[in-house]
C-alpha atoms as a PDB file:
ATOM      1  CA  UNK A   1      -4.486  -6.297 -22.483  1.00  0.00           C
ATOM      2  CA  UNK A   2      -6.547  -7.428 -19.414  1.00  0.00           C
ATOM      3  CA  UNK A   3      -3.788  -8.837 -17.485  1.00  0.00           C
ATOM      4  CA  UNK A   4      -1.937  -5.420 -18.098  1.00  0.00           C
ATOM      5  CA  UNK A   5      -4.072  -3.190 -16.832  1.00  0.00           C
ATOM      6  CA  UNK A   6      -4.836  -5.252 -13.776  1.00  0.00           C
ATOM      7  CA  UNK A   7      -0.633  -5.487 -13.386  1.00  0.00           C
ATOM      8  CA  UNK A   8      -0.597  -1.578 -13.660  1.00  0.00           C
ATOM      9  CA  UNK A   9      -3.334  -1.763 -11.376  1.00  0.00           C
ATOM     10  CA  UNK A  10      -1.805  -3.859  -8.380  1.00  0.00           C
ATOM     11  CA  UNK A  11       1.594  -1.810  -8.941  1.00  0.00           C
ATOM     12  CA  UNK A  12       0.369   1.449  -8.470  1.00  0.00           C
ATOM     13  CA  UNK A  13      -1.847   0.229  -5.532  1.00  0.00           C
ATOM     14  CA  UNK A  14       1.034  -1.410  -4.183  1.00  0.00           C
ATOM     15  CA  UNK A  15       2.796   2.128  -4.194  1.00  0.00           C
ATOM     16  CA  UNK A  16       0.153   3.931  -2.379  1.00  0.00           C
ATOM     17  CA  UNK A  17       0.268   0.864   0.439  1.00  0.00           C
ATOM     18  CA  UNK A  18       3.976   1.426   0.437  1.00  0.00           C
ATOM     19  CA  UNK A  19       3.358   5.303   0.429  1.00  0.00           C
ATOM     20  CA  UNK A  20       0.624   5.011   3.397  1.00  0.00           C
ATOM     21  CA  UNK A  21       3.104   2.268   5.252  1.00  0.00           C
ATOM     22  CA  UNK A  22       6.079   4.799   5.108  1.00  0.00           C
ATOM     23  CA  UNK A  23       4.138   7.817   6.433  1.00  0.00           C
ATOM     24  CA  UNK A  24       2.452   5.984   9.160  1.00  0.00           C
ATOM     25  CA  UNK A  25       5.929   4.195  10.280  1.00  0.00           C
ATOM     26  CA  UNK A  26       7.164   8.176  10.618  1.00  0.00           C
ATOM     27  CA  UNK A  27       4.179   9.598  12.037  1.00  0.00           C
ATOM     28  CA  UNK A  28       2.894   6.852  14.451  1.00  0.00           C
ATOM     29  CA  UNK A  29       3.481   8.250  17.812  1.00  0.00           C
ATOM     30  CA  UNK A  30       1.177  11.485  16.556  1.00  0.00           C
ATOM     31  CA  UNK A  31      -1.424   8.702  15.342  1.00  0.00           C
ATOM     32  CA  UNK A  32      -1.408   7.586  19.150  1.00  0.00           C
ATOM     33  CA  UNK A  33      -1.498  11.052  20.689  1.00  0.00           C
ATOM     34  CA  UNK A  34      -4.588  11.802  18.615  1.00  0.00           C
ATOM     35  CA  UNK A  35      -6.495   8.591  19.264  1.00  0.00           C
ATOM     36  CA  UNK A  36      -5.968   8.805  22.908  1.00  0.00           C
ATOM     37  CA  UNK A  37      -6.897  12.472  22.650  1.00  0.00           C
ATOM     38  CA  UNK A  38     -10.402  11.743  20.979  1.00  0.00           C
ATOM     39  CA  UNK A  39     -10.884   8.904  23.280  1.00  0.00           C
ATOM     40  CA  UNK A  40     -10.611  11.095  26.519  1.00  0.00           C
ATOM     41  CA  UNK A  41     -12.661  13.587  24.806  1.00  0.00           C
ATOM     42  CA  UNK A  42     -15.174  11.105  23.316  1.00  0.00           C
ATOM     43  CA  UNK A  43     -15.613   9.897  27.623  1.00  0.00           C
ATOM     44  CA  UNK A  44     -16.301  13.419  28.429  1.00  0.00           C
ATOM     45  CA  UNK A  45     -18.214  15.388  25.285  1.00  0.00           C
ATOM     46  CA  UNK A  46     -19.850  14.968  22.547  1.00  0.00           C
ATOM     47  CA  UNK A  47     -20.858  16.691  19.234  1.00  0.00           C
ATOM     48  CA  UNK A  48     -24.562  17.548  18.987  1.00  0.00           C
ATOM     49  CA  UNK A  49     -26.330  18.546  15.653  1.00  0.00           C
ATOM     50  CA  UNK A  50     -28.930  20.913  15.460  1.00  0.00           C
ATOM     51  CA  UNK A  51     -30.954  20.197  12.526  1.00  0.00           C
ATOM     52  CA  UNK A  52     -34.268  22.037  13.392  1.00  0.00           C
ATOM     53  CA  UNK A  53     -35.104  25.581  13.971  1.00  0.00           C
ATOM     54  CA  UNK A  54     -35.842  24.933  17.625  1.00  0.00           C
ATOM     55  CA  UNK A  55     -32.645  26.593  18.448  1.00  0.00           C
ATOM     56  CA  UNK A  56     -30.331  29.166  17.337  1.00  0.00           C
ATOM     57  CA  UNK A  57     -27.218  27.262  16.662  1.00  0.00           C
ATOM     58  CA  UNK A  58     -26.108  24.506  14.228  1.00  0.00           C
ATOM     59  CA  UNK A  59     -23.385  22.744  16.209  1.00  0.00           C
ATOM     60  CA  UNK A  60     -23.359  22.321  19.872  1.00  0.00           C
ATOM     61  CA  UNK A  61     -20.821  20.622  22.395  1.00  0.00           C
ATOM     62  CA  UNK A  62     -22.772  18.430  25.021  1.00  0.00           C
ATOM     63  CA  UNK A  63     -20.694  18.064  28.657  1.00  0.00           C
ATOM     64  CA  UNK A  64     -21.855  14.323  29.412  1.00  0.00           C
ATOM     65  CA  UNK A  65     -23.151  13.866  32.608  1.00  0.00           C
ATOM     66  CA  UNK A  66     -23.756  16.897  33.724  1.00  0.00           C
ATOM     67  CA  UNK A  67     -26.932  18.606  34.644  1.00  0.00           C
ATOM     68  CA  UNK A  68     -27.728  22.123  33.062  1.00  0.00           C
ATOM     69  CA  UNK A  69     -28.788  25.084  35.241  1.00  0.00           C
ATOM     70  CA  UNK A  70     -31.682  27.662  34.286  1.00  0.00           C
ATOM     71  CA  UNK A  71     -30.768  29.245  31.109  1.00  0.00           C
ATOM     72  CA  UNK A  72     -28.097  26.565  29.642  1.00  0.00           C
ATOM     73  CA  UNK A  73     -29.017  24.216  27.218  1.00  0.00           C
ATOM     74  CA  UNK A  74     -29.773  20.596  27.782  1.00  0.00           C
ATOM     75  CA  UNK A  75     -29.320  17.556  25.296  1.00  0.00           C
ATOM     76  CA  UNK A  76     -32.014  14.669  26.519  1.00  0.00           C
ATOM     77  CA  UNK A  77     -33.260  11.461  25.178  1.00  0.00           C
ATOM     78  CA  UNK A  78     -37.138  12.227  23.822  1.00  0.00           C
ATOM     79  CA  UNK A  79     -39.441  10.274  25.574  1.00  0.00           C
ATOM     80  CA  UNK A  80     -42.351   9.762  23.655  1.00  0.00           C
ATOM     81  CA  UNK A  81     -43.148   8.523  20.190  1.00  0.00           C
ATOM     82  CA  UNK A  82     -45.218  11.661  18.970  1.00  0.00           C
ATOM     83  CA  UNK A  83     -43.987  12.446  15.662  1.00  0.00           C
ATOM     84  CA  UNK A  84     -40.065  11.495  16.506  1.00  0.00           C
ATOM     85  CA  UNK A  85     -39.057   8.122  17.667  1.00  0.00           C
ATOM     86  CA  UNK A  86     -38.665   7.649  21.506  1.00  0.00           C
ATOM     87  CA  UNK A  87     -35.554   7.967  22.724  1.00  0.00           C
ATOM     88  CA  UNK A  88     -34.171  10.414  19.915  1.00  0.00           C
ATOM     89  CA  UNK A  89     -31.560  12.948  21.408  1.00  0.00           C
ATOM     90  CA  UNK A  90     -33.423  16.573  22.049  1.00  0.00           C
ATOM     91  CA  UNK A  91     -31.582  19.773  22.737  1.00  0.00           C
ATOM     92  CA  UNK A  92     -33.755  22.489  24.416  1.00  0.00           C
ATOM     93  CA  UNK A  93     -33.147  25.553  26.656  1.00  0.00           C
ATOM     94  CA  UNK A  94     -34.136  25.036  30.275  1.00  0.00           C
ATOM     95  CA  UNK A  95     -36.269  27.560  31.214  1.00  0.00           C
ATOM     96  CA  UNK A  96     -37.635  26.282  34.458  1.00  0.00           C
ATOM     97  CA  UNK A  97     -35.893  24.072  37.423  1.00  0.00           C
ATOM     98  CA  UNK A  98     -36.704  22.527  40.820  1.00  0.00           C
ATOM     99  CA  UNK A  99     -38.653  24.920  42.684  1.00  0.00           C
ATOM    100  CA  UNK A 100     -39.987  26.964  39.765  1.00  0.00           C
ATOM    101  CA  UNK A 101     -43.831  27.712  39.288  1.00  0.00           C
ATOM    102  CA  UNK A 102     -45.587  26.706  35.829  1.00  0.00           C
ATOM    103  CA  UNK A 103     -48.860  28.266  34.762  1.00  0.00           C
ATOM    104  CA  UNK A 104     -50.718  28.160  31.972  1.00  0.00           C
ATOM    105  CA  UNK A 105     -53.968  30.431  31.048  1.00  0.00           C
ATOM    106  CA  UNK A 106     -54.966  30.342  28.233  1.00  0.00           C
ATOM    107  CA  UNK A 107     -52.548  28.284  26.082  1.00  0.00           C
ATOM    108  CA  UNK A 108     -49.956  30.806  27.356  1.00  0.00           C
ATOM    109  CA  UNK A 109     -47.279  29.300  29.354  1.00  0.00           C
ATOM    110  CA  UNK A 110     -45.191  30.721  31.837  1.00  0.00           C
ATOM    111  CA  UNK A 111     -42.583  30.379  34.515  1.00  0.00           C
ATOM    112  CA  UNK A 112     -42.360  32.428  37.691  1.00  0.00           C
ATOM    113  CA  UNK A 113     -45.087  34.554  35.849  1.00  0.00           C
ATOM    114  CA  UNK A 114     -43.138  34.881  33.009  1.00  0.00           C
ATOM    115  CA  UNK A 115     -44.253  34.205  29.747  1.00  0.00           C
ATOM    116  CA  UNK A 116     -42.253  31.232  28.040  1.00  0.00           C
ATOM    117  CA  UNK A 117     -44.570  30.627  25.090  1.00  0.00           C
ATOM    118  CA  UNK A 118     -47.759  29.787  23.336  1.00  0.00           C
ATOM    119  CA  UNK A 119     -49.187  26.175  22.849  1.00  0.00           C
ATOM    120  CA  UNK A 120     -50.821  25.679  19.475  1.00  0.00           C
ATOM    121  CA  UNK A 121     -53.402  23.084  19.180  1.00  0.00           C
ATOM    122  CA  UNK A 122     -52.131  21.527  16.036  1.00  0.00           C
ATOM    123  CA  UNK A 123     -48.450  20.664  14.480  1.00  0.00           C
ATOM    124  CA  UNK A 124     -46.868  22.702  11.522  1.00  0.00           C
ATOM    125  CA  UNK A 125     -48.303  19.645   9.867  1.00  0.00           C
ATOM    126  CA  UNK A 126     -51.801  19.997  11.340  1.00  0.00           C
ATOM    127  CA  UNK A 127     -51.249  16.681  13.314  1.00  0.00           C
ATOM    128  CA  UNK A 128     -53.450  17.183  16.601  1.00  0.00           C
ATOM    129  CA  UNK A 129     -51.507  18.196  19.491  1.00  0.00           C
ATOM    130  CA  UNK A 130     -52.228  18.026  23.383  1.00  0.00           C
ATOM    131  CA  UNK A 131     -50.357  20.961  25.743  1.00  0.00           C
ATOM    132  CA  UNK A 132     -48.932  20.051  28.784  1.00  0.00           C
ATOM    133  CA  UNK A 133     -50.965  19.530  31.594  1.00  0.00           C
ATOM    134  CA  UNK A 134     -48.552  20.439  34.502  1.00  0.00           C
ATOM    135  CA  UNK A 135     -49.441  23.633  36.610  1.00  0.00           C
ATOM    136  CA  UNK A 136     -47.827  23.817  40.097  1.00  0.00           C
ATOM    137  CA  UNK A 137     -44.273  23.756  41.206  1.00  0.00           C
ATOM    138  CA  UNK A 138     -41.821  21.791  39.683  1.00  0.00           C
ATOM    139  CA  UNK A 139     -40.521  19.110  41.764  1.00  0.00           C
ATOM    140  CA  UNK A 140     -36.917  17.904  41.904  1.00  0.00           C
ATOM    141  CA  UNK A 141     -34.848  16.132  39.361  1.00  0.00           C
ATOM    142  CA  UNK A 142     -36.995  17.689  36.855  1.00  0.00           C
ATOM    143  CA  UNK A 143     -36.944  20.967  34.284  1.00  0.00           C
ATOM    144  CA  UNK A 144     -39.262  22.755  31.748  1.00  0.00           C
ATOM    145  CA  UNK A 145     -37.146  23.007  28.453  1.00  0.00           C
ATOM    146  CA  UNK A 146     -38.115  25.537  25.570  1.00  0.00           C
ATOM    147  CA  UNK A 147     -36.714  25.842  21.979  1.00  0.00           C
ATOM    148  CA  UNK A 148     -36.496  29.159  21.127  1.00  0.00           C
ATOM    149  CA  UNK A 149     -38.937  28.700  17.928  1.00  0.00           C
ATOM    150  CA  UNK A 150     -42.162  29.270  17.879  1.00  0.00           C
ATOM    151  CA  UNK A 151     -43.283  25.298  16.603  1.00  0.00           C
ATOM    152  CA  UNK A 152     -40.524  23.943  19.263  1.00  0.00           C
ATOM    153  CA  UNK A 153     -41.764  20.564  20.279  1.00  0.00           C
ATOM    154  CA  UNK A 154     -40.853  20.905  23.884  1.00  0.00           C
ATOM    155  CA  UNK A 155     -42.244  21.147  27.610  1.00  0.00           C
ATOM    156  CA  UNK A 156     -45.922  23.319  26.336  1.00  0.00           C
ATOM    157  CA  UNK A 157     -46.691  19.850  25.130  1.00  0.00           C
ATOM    158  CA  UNK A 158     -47.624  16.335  26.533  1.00  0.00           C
ATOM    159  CA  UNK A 159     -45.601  14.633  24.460  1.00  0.00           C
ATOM    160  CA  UNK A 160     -41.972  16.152  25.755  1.00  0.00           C
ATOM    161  CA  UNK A 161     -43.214  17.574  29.079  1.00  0.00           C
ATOM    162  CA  UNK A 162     -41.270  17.841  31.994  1.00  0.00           C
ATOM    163  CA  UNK A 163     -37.753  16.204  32.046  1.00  0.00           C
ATOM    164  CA  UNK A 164     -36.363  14.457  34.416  1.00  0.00           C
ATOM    165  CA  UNK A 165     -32.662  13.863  35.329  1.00  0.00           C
ATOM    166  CA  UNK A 166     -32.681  10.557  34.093  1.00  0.00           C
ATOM    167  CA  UNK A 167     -33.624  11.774  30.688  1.00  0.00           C
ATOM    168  CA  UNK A 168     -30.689  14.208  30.462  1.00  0.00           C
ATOM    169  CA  UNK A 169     -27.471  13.355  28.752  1.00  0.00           C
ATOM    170  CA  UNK A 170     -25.777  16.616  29.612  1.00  0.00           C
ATOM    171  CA  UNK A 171     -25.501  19.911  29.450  1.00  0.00           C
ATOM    172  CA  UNK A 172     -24.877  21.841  25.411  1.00  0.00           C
ATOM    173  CA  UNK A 173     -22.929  24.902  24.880  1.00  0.00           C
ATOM    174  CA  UNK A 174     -23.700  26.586  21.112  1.00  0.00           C
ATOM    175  CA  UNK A 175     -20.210  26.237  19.185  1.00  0.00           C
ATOM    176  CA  UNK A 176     -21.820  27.452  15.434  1.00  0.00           C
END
């Protein structure tokens, strides 16, 4: 009984190989298109996930390489260890570039004397928090990023602060 379940087995695998073999020896030149396709993309783009209410969007298309202007989004590595690991991919809104002024009274923030948001002293998690430091112009090769939320860890806070071109992986457009 063993042995003929284990024959029905193998045969009926062996027709799906044969099934998989025959449409791949018809379609293979498609198969080729498509990898070469995703591998030019895969040099140029890249699929970002969203999974925090920092921003808007779910699914976002990052442009490697190149650097955002004000008001486009920016995918970066995170470069401390304050909550997320170092190094984890961020996607924020630059709000501020080269050139820009940064204030902050009062735990408000703002650039060009425009309000950007409110540092809290404390995480949604009550985990101590310090705000950014930085008041003065910002200097070149680096940006003040903002998620759109509220509890956005992003350049209010010591732990993201500025971020510099080095950090940047490229420039994110919203797809969903």
């Amino acid at each position: 009984m063993k042995t003929h379940k284990i024959l029905k087995l193998w045969l009926s695998s062996s027709t799906w190989l044969d099934a998989i073999h025959a449409h791949l020896s018809r379609n293979y030149l498609q198969y080729i298109f498509l990898v070469l396709c995703y591998a030019a993309f895969a040099q140029r783009f890249e699929l970002s996930i969203n999974v925090s209410e920092s921003l808007p969007g779910v699914l976002y298309l990052v442009e490697k390489g190149k650097l955002p202007s004000k008001g486009e989004y920016a995918s970066f590595y995170y470069p401390s260890d304050f909550i997320y690991p170092k190094g984890v991919r961020f996607l924020k809104r630059v709000v501020g570039v080269e050139g820009d002024v940064v204030h902050a009274r009062s735990h408000h923030f703002y650039v060009n004397d425009q309000e950007v948001g409110y540092a809290l002293g404390a995480t949604s998690t009550g985990k101590p928090i310090q705000e950014n430091s930085f008041d003065g112009v910002i200097p070149a090769g680096h940006y003040y990023v903002k998620g759109d939320h509220p509890l956005s860890l992003d350049s209010r806070y010591r732990a993201c602060g500025l971020i510099t071109d080095q950090m940047i992986v490229g420039r994110g457009f919203r797809v969903l």
